[in-house]
N, C-alpha and C. Protein backbone atom coordinates (compact mmCIF):
# COMPACT_ATOMS: atom_id res chain seq x y z
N UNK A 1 0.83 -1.20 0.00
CA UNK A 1 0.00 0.00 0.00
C UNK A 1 0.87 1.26 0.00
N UNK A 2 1.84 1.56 1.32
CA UNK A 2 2.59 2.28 0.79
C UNK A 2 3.64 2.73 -0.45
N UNK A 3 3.92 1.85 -1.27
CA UNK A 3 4.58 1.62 -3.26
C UNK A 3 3.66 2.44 -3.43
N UNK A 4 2.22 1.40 -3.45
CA UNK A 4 1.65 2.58 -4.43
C UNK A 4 1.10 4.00 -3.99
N UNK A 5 1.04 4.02 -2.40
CA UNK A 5 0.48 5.87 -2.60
C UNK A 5 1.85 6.68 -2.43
N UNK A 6 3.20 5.98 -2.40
CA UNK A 6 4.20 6.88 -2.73
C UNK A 6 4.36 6.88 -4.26
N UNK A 7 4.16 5.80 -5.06
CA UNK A 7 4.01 5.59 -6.95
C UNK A 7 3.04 6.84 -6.96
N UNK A 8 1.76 6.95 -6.66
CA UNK A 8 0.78 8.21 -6.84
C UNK A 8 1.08 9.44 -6.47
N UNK A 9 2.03 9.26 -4.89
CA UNK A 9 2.36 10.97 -4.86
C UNK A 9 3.71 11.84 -5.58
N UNK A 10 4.25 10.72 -6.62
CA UNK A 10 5.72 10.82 -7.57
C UNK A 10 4.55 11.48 -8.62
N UNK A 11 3.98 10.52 -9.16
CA UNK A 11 3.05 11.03 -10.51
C UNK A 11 2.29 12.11 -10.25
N UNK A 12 1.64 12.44 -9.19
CA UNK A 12 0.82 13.80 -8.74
C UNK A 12 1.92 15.00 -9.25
N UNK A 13 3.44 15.12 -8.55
CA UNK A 13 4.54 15.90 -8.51
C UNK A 13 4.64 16.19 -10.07
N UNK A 14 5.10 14.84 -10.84
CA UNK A 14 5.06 15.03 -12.36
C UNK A 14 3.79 15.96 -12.40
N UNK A 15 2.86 15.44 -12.47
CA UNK A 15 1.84 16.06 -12.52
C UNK A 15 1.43 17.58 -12.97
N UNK A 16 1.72 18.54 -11.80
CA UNK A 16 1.68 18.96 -11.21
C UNK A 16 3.02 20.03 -11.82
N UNK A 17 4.19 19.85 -12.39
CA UNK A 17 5.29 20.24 -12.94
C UNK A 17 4.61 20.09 -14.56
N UNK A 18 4.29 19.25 -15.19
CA UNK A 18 3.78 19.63 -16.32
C UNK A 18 2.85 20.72 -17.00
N UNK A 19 1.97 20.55 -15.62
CA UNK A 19 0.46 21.85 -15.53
C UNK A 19 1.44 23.24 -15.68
N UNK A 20 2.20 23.32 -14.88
CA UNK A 20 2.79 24.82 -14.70
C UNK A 20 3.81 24.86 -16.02
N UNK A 21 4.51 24.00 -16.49
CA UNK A 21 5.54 24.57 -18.18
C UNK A 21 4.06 24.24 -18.51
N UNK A 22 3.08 23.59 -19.01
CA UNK A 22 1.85 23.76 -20.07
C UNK A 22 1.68 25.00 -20.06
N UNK A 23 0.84 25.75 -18.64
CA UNK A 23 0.44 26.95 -18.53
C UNK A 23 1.66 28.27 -18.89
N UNK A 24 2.42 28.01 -18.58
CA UNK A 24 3.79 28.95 -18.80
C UNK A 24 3.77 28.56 -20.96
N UNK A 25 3.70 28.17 -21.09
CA UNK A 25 4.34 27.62 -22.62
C UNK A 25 2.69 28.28 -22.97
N UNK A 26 1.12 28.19 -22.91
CA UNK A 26 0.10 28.57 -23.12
C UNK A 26 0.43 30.27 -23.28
N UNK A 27 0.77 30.56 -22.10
CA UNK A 27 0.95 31.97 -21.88
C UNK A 27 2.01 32.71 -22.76
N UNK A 28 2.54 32.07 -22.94
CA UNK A 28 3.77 32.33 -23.73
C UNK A 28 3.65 32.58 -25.21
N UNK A 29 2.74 31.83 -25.69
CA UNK A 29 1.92 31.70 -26.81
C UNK A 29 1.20 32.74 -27.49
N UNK A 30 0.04 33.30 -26.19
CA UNK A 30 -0.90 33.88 -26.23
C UNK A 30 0.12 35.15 -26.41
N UNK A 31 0.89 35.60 -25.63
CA UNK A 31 1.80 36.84 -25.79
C UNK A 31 2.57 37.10 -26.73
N UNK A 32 2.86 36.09 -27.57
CA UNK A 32 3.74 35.85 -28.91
C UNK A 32 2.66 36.09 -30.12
N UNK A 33 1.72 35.51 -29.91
CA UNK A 33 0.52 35.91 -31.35
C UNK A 33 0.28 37.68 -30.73
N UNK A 34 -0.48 37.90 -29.65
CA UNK A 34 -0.51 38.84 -29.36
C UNK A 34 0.22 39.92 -29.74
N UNK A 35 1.05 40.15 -29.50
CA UNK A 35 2.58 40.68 -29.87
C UNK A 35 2.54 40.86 -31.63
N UNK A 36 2.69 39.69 -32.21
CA UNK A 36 2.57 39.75 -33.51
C UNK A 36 1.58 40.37 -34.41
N UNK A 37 0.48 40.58 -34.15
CA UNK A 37 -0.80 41.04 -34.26
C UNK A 37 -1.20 42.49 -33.80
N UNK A 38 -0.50 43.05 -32.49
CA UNK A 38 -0.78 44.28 -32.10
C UNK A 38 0.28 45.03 -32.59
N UNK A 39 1.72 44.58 -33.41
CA UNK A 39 2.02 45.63 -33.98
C UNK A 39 3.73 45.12 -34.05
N UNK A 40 4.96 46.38 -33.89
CA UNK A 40 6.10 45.36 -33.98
C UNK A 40 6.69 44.89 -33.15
N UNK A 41 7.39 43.72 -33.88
CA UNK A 41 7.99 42.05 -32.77
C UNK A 41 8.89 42.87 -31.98
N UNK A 42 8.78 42.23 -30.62
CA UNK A 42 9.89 42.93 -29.61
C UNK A 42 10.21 41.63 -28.72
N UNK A 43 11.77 41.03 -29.25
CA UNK A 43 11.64 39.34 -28.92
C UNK A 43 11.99 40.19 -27.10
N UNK A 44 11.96 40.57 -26.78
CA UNK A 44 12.22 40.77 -25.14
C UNK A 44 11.79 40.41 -24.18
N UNK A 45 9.77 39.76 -24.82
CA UNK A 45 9.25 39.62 -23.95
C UNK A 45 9.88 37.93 -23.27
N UNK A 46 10.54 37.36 -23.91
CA UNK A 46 11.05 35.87 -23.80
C UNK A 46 11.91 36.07 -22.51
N UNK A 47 12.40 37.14 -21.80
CA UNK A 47 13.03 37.52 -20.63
C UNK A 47 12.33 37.35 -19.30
N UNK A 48 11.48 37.72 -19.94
CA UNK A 48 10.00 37.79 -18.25
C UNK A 48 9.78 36.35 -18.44
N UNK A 49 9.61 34.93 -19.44
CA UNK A 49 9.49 33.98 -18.90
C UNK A 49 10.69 33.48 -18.35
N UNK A 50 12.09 33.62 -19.00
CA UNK A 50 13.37 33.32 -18.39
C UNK A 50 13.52 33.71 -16.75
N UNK A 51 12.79 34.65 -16.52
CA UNK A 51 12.92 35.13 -15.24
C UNK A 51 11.59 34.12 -14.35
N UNK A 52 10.68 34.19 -14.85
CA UNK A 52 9.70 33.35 -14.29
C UNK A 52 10.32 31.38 -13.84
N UNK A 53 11.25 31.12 -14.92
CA UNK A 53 11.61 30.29 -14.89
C UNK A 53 12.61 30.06 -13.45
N UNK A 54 13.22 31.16 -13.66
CA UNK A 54 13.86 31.34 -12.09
C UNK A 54 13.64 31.38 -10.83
N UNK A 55 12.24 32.24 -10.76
CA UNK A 55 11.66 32.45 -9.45
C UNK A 55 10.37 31.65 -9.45
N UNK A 56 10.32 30.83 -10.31
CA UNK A 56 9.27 30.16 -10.20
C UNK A 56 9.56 28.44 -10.31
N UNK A 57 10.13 28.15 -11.28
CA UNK A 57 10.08 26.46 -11.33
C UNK A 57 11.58 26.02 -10.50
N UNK A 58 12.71 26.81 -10.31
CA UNK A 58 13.40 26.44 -9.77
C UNK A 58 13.78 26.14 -8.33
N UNK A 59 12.90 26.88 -7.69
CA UNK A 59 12.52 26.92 -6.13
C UNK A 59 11.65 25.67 -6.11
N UNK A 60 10.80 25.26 -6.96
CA UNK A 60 9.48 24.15 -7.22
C UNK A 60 10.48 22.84 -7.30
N UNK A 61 11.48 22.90 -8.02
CA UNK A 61 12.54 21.41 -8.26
C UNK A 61 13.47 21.68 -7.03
N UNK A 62 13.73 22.35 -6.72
CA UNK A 62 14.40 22.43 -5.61
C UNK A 62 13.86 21.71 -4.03
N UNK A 63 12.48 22.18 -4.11
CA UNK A 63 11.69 21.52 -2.95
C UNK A 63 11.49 19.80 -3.04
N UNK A 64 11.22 19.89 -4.49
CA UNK A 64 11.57 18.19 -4.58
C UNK A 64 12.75 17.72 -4.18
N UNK A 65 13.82 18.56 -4.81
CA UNK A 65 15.04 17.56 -4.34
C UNK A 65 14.89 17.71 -2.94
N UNK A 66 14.51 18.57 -2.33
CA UNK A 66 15.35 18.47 -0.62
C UNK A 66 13.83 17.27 -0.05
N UNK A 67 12.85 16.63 -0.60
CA UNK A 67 12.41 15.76 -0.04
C UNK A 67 12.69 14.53 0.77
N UNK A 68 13.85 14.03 0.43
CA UNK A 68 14.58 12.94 0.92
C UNK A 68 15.17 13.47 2.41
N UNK A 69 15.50 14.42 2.28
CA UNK A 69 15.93 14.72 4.08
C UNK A 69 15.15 15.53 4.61
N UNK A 70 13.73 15.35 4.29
CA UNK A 70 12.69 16.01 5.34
C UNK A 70 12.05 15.13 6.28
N UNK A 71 12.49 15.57 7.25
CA UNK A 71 12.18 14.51 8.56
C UNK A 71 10.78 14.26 9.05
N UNK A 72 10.05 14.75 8.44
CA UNK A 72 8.70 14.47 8.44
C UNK A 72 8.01 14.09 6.75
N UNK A 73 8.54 14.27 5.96
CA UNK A 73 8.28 12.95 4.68
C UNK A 73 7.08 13.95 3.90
N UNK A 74 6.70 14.90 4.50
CA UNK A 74 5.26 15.65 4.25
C UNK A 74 5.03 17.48 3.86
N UNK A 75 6.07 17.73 4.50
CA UNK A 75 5.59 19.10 4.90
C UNK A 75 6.53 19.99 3.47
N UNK A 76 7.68 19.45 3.06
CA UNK A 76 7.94 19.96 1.84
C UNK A 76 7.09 19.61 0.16
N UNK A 77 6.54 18.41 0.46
CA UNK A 77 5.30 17.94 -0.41
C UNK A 77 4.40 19.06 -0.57
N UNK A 78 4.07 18.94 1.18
CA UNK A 78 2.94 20.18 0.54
C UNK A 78 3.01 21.49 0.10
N UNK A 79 4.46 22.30 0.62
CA UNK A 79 4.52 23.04 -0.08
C UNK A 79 4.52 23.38 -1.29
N UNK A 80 5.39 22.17 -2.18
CA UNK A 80 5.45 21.75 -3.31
C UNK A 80 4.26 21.99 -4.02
N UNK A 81 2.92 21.57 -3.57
CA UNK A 81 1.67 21.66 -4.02
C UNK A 81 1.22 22.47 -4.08
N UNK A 82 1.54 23.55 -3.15
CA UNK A 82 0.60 24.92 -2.58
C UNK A 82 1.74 25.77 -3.81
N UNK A 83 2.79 25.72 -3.76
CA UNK A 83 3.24 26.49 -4.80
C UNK A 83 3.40 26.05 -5.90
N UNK A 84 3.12 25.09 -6.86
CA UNK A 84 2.69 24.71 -7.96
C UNK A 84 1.36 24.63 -8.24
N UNK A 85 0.53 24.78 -7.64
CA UNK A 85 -0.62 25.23 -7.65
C UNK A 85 -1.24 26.40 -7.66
N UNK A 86 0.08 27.97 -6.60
CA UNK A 86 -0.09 29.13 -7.01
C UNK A 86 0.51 29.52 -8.26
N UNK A 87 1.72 28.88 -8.86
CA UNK A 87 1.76 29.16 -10.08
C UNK A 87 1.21 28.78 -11.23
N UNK A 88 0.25 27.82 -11.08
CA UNK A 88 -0.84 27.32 -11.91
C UNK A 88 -1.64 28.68 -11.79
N UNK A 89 -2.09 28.58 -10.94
CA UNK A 89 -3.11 30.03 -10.93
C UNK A 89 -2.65 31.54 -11.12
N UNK A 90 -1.25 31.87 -11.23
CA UNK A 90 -1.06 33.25 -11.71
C UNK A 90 -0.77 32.76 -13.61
N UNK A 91 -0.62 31.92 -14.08
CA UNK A 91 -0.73 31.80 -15.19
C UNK A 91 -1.62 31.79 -15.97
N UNK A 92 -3.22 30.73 -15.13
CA UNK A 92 -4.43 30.98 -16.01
C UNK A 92 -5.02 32.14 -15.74
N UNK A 93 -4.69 33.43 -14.19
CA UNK A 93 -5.44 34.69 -14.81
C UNK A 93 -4.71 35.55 -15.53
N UNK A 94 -3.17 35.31 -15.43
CA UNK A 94 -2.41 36.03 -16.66
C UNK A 94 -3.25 35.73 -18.09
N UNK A 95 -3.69 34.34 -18.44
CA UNK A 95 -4.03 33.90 -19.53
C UNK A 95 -5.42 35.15 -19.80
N UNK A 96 -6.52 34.46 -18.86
CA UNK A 96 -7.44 35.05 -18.67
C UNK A 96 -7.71 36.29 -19.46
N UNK A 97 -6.71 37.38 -18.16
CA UNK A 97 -6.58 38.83 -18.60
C UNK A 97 -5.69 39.39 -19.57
N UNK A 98 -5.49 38.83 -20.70
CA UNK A 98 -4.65 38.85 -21.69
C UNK A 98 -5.63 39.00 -22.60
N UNK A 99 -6.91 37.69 -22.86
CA UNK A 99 -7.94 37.55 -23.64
C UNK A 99 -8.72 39.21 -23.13
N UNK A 100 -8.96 39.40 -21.92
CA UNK A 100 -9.98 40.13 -21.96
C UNK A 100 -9.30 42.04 -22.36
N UNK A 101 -7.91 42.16 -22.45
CA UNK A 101 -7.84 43.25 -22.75
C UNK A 101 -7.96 43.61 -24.20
């Protein structure tokens, strides 16, 4: 029993890391047609995801790695969740409010 709800809480993590580059790579998208369409190309904006990439997914792999020496097996998990989950959500209302301007 424990294999598999540690097998489920590995794949949740994947999970969970895919949602946020999907949403980041979505957004990325939307700002690139955008961009192209409202007038001329200014490749710069590719900086603000480079930077996002920094303060955002690297702190996120980082919490994974330090899982193995958390002495309670749990509490960096959940952070893991709570902040891949807030960066899930500043991406779909970035998305959001992109469409609506």
């Amino acid at each position: 029993m424990v294999m598999i709800m540690t097998s489920t809480l590995a794949s949740w993590i994947v999970y969970t890391m895919w949602a946020v580059w999907g949403l980041m790579f979505i957004d990325l998208l939307v700002t690139l047609f955008q961009s192209l369409i409202e007038g001329p190309f200014n490749p710069t904006f590719v900086l603000g995801y480079l930077k996002d990439i920094l303060y955002y997914i690297v702190p996120l792999e980082f919490m994974v790695n330090m899982v193995p020496i958390d002495p309670t097996g749990w509490i960096l998990v959940i952070a893991y969740f709570v902040g891949g989950l807030s960066v899930m959500l500043k991406y779909l209302l970035d998305i959001i409010g992109k469409f609506r301007n």
